[in-house]
C-alpha atoms as a PDB file:
ATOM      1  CA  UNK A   1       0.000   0.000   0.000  1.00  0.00           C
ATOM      2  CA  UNK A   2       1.357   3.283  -1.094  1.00  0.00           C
ATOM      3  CA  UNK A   3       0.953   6.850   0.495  1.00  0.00           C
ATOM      4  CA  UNK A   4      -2.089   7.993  -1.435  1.00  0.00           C
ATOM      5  CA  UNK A   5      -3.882   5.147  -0.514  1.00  0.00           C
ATOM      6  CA  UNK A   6      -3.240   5.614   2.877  1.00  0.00           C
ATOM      7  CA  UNK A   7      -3.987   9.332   2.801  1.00  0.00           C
ATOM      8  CA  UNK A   8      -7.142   8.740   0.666  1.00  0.00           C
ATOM      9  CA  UNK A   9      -8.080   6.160   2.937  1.00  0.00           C
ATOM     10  CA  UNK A  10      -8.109   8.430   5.604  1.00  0.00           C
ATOM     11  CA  UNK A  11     -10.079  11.654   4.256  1.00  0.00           C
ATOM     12  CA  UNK A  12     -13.124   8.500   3.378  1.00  0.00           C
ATOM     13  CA  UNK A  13     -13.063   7.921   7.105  1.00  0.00           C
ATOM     14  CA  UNK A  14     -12.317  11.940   8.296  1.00  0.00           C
ATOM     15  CA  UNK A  15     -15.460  13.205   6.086  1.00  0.00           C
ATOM     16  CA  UNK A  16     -18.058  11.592   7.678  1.00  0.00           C
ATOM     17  CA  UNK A  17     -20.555  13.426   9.582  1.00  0.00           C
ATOM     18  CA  UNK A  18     -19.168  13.705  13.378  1.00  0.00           C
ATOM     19  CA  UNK A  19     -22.127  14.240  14.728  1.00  0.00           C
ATOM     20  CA  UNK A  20     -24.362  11.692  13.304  1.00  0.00           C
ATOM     21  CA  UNK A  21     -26.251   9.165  14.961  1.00  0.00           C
ATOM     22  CA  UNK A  22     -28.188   7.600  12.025  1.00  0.00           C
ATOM     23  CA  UNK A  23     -29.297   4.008  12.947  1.00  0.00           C
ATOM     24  CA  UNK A  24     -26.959   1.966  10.506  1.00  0.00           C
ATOM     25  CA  UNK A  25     -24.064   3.992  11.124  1.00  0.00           C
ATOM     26  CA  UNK A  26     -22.130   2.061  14.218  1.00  0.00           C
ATOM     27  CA  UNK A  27     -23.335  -1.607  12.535  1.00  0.00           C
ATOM     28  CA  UNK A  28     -22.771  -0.722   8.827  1.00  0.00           C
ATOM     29  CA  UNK A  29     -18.670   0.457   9.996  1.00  0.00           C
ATOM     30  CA  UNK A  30     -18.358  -2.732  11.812  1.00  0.00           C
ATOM     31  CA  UNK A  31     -19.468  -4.753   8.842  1.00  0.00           C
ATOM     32  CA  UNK A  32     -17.271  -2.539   6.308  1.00  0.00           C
ATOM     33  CA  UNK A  33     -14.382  -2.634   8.381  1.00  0.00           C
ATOM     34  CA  UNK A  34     -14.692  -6.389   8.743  1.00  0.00           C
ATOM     35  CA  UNK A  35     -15.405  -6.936   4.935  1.00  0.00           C
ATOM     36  CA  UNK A  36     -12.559  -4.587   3.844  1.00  0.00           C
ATOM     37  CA  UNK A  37     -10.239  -6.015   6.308  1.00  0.00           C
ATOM     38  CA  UNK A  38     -10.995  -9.674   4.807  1.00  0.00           C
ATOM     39  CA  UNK A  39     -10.190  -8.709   1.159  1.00  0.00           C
ATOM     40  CA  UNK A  40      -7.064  -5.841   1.452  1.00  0.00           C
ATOM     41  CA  UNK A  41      -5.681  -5.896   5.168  1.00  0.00           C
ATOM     42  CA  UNK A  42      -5.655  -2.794   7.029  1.00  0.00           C
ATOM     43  CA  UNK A  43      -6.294   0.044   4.601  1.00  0.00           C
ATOM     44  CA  UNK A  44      -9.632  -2.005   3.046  1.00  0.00           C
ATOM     45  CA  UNK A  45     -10.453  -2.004   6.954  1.00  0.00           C
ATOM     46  CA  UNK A  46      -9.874   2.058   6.917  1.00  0.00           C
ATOM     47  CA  UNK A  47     -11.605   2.522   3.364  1.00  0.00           C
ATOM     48  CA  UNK A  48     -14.372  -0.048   4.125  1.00  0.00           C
ATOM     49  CA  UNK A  49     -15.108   0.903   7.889  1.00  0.00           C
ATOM     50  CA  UNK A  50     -15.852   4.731   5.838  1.00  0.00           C
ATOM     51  CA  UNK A  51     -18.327   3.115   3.267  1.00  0.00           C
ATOM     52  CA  UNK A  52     -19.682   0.649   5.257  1.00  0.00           C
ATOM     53  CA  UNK A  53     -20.474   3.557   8.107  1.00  0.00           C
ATOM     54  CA  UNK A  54     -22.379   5.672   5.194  1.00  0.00           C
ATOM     55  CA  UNK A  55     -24.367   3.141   3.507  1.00  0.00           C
ATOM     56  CA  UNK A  56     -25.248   1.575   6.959  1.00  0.00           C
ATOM     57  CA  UNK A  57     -26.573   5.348   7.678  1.00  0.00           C
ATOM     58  CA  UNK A  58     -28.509   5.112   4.692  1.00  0.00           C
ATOM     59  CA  UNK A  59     -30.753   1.744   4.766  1.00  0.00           C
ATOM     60  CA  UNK A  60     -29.294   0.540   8.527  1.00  0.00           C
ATOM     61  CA  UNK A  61     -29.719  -3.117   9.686  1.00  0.00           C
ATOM     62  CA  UNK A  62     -33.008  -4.077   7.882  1.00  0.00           C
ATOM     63  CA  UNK A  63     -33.071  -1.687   5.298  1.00  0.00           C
ATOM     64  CA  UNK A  64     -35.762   0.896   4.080  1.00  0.00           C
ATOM     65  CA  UNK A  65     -38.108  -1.360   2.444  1.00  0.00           C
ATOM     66  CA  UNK A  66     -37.960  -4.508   5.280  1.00  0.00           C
ATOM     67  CA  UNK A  67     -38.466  -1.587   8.290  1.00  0.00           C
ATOM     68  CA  UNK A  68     -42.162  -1.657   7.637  1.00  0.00           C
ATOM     69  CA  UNK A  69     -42.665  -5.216   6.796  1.00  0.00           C
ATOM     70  CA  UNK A  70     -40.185  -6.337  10.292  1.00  0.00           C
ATOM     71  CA  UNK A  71     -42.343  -3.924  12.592  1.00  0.00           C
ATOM     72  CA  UNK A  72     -45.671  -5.145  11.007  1.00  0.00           C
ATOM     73  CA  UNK A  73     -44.040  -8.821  12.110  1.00  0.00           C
ATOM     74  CA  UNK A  74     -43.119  -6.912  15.554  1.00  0.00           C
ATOM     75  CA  UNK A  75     -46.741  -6.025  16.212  1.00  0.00           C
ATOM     76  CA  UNK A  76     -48.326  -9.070  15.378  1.00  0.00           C
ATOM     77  CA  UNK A  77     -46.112 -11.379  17.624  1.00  0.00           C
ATOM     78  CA  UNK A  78     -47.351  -9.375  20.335  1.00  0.00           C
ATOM     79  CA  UNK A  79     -44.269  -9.230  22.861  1.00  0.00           C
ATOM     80  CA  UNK A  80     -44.212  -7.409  25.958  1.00  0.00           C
ATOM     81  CA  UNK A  81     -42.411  -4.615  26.351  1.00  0.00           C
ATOM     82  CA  UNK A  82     -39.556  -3.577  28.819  1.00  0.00           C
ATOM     83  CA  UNK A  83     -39.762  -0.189  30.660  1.00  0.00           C
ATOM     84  CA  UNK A  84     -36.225   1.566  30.475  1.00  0.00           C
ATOM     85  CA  UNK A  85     -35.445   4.497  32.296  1.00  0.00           C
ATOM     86  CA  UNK A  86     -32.551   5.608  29.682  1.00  0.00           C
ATOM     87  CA  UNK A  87     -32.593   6.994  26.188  1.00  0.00           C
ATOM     88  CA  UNK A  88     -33.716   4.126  23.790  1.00  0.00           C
ATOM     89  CA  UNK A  89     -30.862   5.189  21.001  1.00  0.00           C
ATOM     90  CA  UNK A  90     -28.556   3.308  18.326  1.00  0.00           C
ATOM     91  CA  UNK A  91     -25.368   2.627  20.696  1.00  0.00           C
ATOM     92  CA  UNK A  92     -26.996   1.930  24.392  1.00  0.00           C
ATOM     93  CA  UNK A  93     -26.413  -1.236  26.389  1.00  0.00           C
ATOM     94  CA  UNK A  94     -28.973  -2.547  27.535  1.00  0.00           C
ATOM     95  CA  UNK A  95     -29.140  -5.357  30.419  1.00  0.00           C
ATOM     96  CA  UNK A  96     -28.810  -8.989  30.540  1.00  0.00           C
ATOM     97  CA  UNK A  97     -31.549  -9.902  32.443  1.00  0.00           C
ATOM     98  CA  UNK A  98     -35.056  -8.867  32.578  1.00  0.00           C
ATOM     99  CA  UNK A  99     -34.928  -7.777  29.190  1.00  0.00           C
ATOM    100  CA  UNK A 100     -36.260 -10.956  26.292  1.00  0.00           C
ATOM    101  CA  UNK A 101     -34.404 -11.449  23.492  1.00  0.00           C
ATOM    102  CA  UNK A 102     -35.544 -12.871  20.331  1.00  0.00           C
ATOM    103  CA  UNK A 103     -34.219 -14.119  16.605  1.00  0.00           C
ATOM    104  CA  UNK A 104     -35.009 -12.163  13.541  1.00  0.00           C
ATOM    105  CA  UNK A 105     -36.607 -14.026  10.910  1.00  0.00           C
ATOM    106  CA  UNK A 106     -33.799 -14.913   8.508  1.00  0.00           C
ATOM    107  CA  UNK A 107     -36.104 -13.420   5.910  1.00  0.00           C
ATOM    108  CA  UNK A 108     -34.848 -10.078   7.185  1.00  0.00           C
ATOM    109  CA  UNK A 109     -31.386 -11.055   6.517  1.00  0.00           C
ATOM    110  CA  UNK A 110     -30.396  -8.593   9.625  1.00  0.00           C
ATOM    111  CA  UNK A 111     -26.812 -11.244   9.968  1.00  0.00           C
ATOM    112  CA  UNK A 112     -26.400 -11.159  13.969  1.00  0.00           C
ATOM    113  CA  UNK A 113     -28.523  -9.368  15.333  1.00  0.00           C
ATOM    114  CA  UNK A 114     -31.712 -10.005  17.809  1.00  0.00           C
ATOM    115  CA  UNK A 115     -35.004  -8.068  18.363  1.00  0.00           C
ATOM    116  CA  UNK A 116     -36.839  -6.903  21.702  1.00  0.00           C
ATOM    117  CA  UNK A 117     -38.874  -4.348  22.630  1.00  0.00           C
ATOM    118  CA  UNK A 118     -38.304  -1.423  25.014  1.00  0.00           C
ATOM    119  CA  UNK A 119     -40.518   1.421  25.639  1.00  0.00           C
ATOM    120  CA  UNK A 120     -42.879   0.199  23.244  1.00  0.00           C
ATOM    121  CA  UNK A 121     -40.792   0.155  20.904  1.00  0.00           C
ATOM    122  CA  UNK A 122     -38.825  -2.032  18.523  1.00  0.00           C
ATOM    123  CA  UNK A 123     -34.564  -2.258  18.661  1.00  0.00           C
ATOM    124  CA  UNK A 124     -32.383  -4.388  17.181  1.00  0.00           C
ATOM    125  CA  UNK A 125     -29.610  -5.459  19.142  1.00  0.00           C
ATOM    126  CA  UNK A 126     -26.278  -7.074  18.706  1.00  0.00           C
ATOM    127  CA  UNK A 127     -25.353 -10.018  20.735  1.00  0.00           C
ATOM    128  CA  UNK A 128     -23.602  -7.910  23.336  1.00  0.00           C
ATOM    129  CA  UNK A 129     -26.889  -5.980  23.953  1.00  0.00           C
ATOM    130  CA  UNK A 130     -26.470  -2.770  22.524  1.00  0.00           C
ATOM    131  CA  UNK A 131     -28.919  -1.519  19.901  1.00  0.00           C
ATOM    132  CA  UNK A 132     -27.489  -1.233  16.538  1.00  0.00           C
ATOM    133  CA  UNK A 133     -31.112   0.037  14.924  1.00  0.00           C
ATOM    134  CA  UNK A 134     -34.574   1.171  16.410  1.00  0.00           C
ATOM    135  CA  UNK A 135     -37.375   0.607  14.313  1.00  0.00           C
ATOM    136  CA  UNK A 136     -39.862   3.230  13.827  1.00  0.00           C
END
Protein backbone atom coordinates (compact mmCIF):
# COMPACT_ATOMS: atom_id res chain seq x y z
CA UNK A 1 0.00 0.00 0.00
CA UNK A 2 1.36 3.28 -1.09
CA UNK A 3 0.95 6.85 0.49
CA UNK A 4 -2.09 7.99 -1.44
CA UNK A 5 -3.88 5.15 -0.51
CA UNK A 6 -3.24 5.61 2.88
CA UNK A 7 -3.99 9.33 2.80
CA UNK A 8 -7.14 8.74 0.67
CA UNK A 9 -8.08 6.16 2.94
CA UNK A 10 -8.11 8.43 5.60
CA UNK A 11 -10.08 11.65 4.26
CA UNK A 12 -13.12 8.50 3.38
CA UNK A 13 -13.06 7.92 7.10
CA UNK A 14 -12.32 11.94 8.30
CA UNK A 15 -15.46 13.21 6.09
CA UNK A 16 -18.06 11.59 7.68
CA UNK A 17 -20.56 13.43 9.58
CA UNK A 18 -19.17 13.70 13.38
CA UNK A 19 -22.13 14.24 14.73
CA UNK A 20 -24.36 11.69 13.30
CA UNK A 21 -26.25 9.17 14.96
CA UNK A 22 -28.19 7.60 12.02
CA UNK A 23 -29.30 4.01 12.95
CA UNK A 24 -26.96 1.97 10.51
CA UNK A 25 -24.06 3.99 11.12
CA UNK A 26 -22.13 2.06 14.22
CA UNK A 27 -23.34 -1.61 12.54
CA UNK A 28 -22.77 -0.72 8.83
CA UNK A 29 -18.67 0.46 10.00
CA UNK A 30 -18.36 -2.73 11.81
CA UNK A 31 -19.47 -4.75 8.84
CA UNK A 32 -17.27 -2.54 6.31
CA UNK A 33 -14.38 -2.63 8.38
CA UNK A 34 -14.69 -6.39 8.74
CA UNK A 35 -15.41 -6.94 4.93
CA UNK A 36 -12.56 -4.59 3.84
CA UNK A 37 -10.24 -6.01 6.31
CA UNK A 38 -10.99 -9.67 4.81
CA UNK A 39 -10.19 -8.71 1.16
CA UNK A 40 -7.06 -5.84 1.45
CA UNK A 41 -5.68 -5.90 5.17
CA UNK A 42 -5.66 -2.79 7.03
CA UNK A 43 -6.29 0.04 4.60
CA UNK A 44 -9.63 -2.01 3.05
CA UNK A 45 -10.45 -2.00 6.95
CA UNK A 46 -9.87 2.06 6.92
CA UNK A 47 -11.60 2.52 3.36
CA UNK A 48 -14.37 -0.05 4.12
CA UNK A 49 -15.11 0.90 7.89
CA UNK A 50 -15.85 4.73 5.84
CA UNK A 51 -18.33 3.12 3.27
CA UNK A 52 -19.68 0.65 5.26
CA UNK A 53 -20.47 3.56 8.11
CA UNK A 54 -22.38 5.67 5.19
CA UNK A 55 -24.37 3.14 3.51
CA UNK A 56 -25.25 1.57 6.96
CA UNK A 57 -26.57 5.35 7.68
CA UNK A 58 -28.51 5.11 4.69
CA UNK A 59 -30.75 1.74 4.77
CA UNK A 60 -29.29 0.54 8.53
CA UNK A 61 -29.72 -3.12 9.69
CA UNK A 62 -33.01 -4.08 7.88
CA UNK A 63 -33.07 -1.69 5.30
CA UNK A 64 -35.76 0.90 4.08
CA UNK A 65 -38.11 -1.36 2.44
CA UNK A 66 -37.96 -4.51 5.28
CA UNK A 67 -38.47 -1.59 8.29
CA UNK A 68 -42.16 -1.66 7.64
CA UNK A 69 -42.66 -5.22 6.80
CA UNK A 70 -40.19 -6.34 10.29
CA UNK A 71 -42.34 -3.92 12.59
CA UNK A 72 -45.67 -5.14 11.01
CA UNK A 73 -44.04 -8.82 12.11
CA UNK A 74 -43.12 -6.91 15.55
CA UNK A 75 -46.74 -6.03 16.21
CA UNK A 76 -48.33 -9.07 15.38
CA UNK A 77 -46.11 -11.38 17.62
CA UNK A 78 -47.35 -9.37 20.33
CA UNK A 79 -44.27 -9.23 22.86
CA UNK A 80 -44.21 -7.41 25.96
CA UNK A 81 -42.41 -4.61 26.35
CA UNK A 82 -39.56 -3.58 28.82
CA UNK A 83 -39.76 -0.19 30.66
CA UNK A 84 -36.23 1.57 30.47
CA UNK A 85 -35.45 4.50 32.30
CA UNK A 86 -32.55 5.61 29.68
CA UNK A 87 -32.59 6.99 26.19
CA UNK A 88 -33.72 4.13 23.79
CA UNK A 89 -30.86 5.19 21.00
CA UNK A 90 -28.56 3.31 18.33
CA UNK A 91 -25.37 2.63 20.70
CA UNK A 92 -27.00 1.93 24.39
CA UNK A 93 -26.41 -1.24 26.39
CA UNK A 94 -28.97 -2.55 27.53
CA UNK A 95 -29.14 -5.36 30.42
CA UNK A 96 -28.81 -8.99 30.54
CA UNK A 97 -31.55 -9.90 32.44
CA UNK A 98 -35.06 -8.87 32.58
CA UNK A 99 -34.93 -7.78 29.19
CA UNK A 100 -36.26 -10.96 26.29
CA UNK A 101 -34.40 -11.45 23.49
CA UNK A 102 -35.54 -12.87 20.33
CA UNK A 103 -34.22 -14.12 16.60
CA UNK A 104 -35.01 -12.16 13.54
CA UNK A 105 -36.61 -14.03 10.91
CA UNK A 106 -33.80 -14.91 8.51
CA UNK A 107 -36.10 -13.42 5.91
CA UNK A 108 -34.85 -10.08 7.19
CA UNK A 109 -31.39 -11.06 6.52
CA UNK A 110 -30.40 -8.59 9.63
CA UNK A 111 -26.81 -11.24 9.97
CA UNK A 112 -26.40 -11.16 13.97
CA UNK A 113 -28.52 -9.37 15.33
CA UNK A 114 -31.71 -10.01 17.81
CA UNK A 115 -35.00 -8.07 18.36
CA UNK A 116 -36.84 -6.90 21.70
CA UNK A 117 -38.87 -4.35 22.63
CA UNK A 118 -38.30 -1.42 25.01
CA UNK A 119 -40.52 1.42 25.64
CA UNK A 120 -42.88 0.20 23.24
CA UNK A 121 -40.79 0.15 20.90
CA UNK A 122 -38.82 -2.03 18.52
CA UNK A 123 -34.56 -2.26 18.66
CA UNK A 124 -32.38 -4.39 17.18
CA UNK A 125 -29.61 -5.46 19.14
CA UNK A 126 -26.28 -7.07 18.71
CA UNK A 127 -25.35 -10.02 20.73
CA UNK A 128 -23.60 -7.91 23.34
CA UNK A 129 -26.89 -5.98 23.95
CA UNK A 130 -26.47 -2.77 22.52
CA UNK A 131 -28.92 -1.52 19.90
CA UNK A 132 -27.49 -1.23 16.54
CA UNK A 133 -31.11 0.04 14.92
CA UNK A 134 -34.57 1.17 16.41
CA UNK A 135 -37.37 0.61 14.31
CA UNK A 136 -39.86 3.23 13.83
Amino acid sequence: MNLKTLLAASAIALSLPMAAQAQGLVRGAERGAQDGADAAGPIGAIVGGAVGAATGTVGGILGVDDRPRFRSYVTRERRSSYDYNGDVRVGTVLPSSGVTYYEVPAEYNARGARYTIVNDRPVLVDRGHRIVEVID
